[in-house]
Protein backbone atom coordinates (compact mmCIF):
# COMPACT_ATOMS: atom_id res chain seq x y z
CA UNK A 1 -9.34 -19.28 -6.06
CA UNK A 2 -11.65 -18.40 -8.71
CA UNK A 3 -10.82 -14.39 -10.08
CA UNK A 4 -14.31 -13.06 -10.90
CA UNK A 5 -12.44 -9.94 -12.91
CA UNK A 6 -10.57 -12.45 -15.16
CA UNK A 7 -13.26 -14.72 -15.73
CA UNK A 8 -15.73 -11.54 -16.63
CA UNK A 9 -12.67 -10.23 -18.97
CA UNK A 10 -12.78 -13.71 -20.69
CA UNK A 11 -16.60 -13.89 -21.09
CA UNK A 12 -16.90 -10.42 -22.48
CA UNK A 13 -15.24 -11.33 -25.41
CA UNK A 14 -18.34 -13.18 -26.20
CA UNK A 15 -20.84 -10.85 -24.90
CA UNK A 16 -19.58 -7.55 -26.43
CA UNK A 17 -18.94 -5.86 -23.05
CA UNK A 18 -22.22 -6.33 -22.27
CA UNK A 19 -21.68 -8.16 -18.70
CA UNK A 20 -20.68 -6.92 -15.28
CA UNK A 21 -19.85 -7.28 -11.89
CA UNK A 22 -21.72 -6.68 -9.00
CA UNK A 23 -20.98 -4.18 -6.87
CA UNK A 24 -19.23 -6.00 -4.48
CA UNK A 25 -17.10 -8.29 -7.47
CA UNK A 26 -18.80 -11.68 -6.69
CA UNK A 27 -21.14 -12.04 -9.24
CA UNK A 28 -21.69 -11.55 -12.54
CA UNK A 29 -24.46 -9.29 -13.66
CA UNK A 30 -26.35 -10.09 -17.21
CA UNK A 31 -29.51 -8.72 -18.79
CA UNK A 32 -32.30 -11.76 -18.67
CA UNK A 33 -32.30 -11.86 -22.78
CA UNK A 34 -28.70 -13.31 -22.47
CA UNK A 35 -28.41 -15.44 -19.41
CA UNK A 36 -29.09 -18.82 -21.10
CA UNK A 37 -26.45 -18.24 -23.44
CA UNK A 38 -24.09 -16.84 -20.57
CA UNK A 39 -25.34 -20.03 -18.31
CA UNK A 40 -24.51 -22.26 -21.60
CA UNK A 41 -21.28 -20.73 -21.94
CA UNK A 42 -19.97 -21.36 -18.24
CA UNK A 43 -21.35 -24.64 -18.31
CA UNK A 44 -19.54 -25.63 -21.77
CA UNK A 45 -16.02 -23.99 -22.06
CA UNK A 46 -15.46 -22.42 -18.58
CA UNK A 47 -15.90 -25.75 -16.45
CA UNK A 48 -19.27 -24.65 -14.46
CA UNK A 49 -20.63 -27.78 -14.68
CA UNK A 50 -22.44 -28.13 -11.41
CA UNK A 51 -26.13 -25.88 -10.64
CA UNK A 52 -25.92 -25.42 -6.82
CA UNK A 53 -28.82 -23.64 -6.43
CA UNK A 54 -30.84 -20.72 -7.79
CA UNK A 55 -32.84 -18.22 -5.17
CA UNK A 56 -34.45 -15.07 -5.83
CA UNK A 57 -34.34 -11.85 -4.24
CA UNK A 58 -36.83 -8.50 -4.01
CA UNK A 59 -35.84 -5.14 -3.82
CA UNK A 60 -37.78 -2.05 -4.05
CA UNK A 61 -37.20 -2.06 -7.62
CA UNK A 62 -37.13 -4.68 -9.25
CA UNK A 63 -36.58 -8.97 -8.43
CA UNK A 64 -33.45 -10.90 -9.19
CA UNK A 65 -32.94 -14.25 -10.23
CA UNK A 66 -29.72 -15.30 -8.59
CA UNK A 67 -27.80 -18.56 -10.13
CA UNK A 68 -24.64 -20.14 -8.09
CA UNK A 69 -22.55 -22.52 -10.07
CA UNK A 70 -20.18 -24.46 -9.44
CA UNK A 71 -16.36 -25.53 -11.32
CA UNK A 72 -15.34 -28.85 -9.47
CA UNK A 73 -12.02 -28.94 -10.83
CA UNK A 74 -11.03 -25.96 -9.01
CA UNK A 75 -13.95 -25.80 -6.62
CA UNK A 76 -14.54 -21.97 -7.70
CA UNK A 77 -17.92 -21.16 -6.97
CA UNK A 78 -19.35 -17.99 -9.25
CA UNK A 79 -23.06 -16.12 -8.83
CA UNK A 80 -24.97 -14.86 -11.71
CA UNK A 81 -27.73 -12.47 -11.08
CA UNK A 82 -30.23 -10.70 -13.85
CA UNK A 83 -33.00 -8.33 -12.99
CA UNK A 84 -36.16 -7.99 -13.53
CA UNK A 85 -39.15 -6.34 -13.49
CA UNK A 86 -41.53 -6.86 -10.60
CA UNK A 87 -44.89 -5.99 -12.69
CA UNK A 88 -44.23 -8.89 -15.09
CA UNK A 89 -41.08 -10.82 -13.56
CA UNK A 90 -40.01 -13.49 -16.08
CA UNK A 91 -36.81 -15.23 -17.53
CA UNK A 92 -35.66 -18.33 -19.67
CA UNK A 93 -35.95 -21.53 -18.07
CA UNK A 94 -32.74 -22.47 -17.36
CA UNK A 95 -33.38 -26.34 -17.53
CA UNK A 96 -31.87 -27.29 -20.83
CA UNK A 97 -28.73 -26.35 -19.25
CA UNK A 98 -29.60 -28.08 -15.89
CA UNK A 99 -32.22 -30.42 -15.59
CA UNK A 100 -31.70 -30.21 -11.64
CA UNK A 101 -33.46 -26.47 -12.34
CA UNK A 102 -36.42 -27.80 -12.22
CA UNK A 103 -37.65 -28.08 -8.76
CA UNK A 104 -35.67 -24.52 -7.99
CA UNK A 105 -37.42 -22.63 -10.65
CA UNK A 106 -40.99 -24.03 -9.79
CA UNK A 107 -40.17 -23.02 -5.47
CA UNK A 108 -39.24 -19.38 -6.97
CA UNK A 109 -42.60 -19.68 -9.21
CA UNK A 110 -44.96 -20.57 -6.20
CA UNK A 111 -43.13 -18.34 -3.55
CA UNK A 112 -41.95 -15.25 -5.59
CA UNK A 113 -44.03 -15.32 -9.11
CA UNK A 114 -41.43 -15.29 -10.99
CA UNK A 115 -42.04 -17.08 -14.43
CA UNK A 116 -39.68 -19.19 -15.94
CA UNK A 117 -40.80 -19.46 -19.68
CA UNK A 118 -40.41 -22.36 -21.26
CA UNK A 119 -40.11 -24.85 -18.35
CA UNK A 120 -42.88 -27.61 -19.08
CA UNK A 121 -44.39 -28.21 -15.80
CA UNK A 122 -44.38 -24.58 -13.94
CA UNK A 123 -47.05 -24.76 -11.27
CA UNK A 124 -47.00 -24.36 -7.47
CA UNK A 125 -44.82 -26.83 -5.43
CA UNK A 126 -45.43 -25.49 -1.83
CA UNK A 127 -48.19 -23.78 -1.62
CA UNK A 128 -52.09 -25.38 -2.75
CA UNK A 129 -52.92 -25.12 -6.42
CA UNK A 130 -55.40 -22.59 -5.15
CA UNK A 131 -53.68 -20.49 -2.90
CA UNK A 132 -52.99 -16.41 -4.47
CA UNK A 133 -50.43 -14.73 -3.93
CA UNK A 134 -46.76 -15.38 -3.92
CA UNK A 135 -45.72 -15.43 -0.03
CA UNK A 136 -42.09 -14.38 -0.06
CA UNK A 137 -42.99 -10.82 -2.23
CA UNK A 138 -42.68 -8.34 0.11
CA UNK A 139 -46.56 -7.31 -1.16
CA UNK A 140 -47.83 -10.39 0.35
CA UNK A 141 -50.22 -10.11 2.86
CA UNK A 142 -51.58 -13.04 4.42
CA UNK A 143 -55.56 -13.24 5.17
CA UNK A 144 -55.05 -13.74 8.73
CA UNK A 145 -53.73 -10.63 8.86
CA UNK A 146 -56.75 -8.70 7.24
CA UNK A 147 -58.87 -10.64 10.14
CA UNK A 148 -57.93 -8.11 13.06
C-alpha cells in the first residue's frame, strides 16, 4: 500500500518543502510552475511509470488539473493536483513525460479551456472546430437554453 506521507517526505527533499497533501492525504498538491519536474521525478526514480488518466475539476475559485499515476511494481496508485486560475487556466503539457497525454489534455482543452502550453496539436477533439465555449465550465450556457 502506497504511504502518500512518506512518499511526499521523500519528494520534498527535492522540492524544498514546497509540496503538499491534500486535505484528505491522497494526493499530492504542487504549484503548476513545478509539476513537470514533480511528474518527471515520479516517473524516473519513484517507479510511476504508468499515466492513468488526467481530468479536471472547477470550483468556485479556481480549476484543477488532476494527474493519477500509476507504480506497477507495487500497484500504488498516487493523484497529483495543481491549481489554477480560471481567468487564464493554463499548465505545461505534460506529454514529454507521457506521450499517452495527448488525447487527455486536448478532451480537458475542448471541454474545460484549459491550455496545455506546449502540446503541438491542442485543438478541440469533441466538440466542432467552431463551437464557443467550453461545455463542462460551470459558466457554460448552452444556446438552447437562451431560446425560451
Amino acid at each position: 500500500m502506497l504511504n502518500t506521507s512518506e512518499l511526499l517526505e521523500r519528494l520534498n527533499k527535492d522540492f524544498d518543502g514546497s509540496l503538499a497533501l491534500t486535505e484528505d492525504s491522497q494526493a499530492v498538491s504542487v504549484n503548476k510552475v513545478e509539476i513537470i519536474k514533480l511528474l518527471q521525478l515520479l516517473k524516473e526514480k519513484h517507479g510511476f511509470e504508468m499515466l492513468l488518466d488526467i481530468t479536471s475539476a472547477e470550483y468556485n475559485d479556481r480549476l484543477e488539473v488532476v494527474y493519477h499515476l500509476m507504480n506497477l511494481e507495487n500497484a500504488g496508485v498516487l493523484r497529483v493536483k495543481t491549481g489554477l486560475s480560471k481567468q487564464s487556466p493554463s499548465v505545461a503539457s505534460s506529454i514529454p513525460v507521457w506521450k499517452a497525454a495527448d488525447v487527455m489534455e486536448r478532451e480537458i482543452f475542448d471541454l474545460m479551456g484549459i491550455v496545455f502550453e506546449g502540446h503541438g496539436n491542442l485543438k478541440r477533439i469533441l466538440c466542432p472546430e467552431d463551437f464557443e465555449g467550453h461545455p463542462l465550465r460551470k459558466d457554460f450556457k448552452p444556446d438552447i437554453i437562451e431560446r425560451f
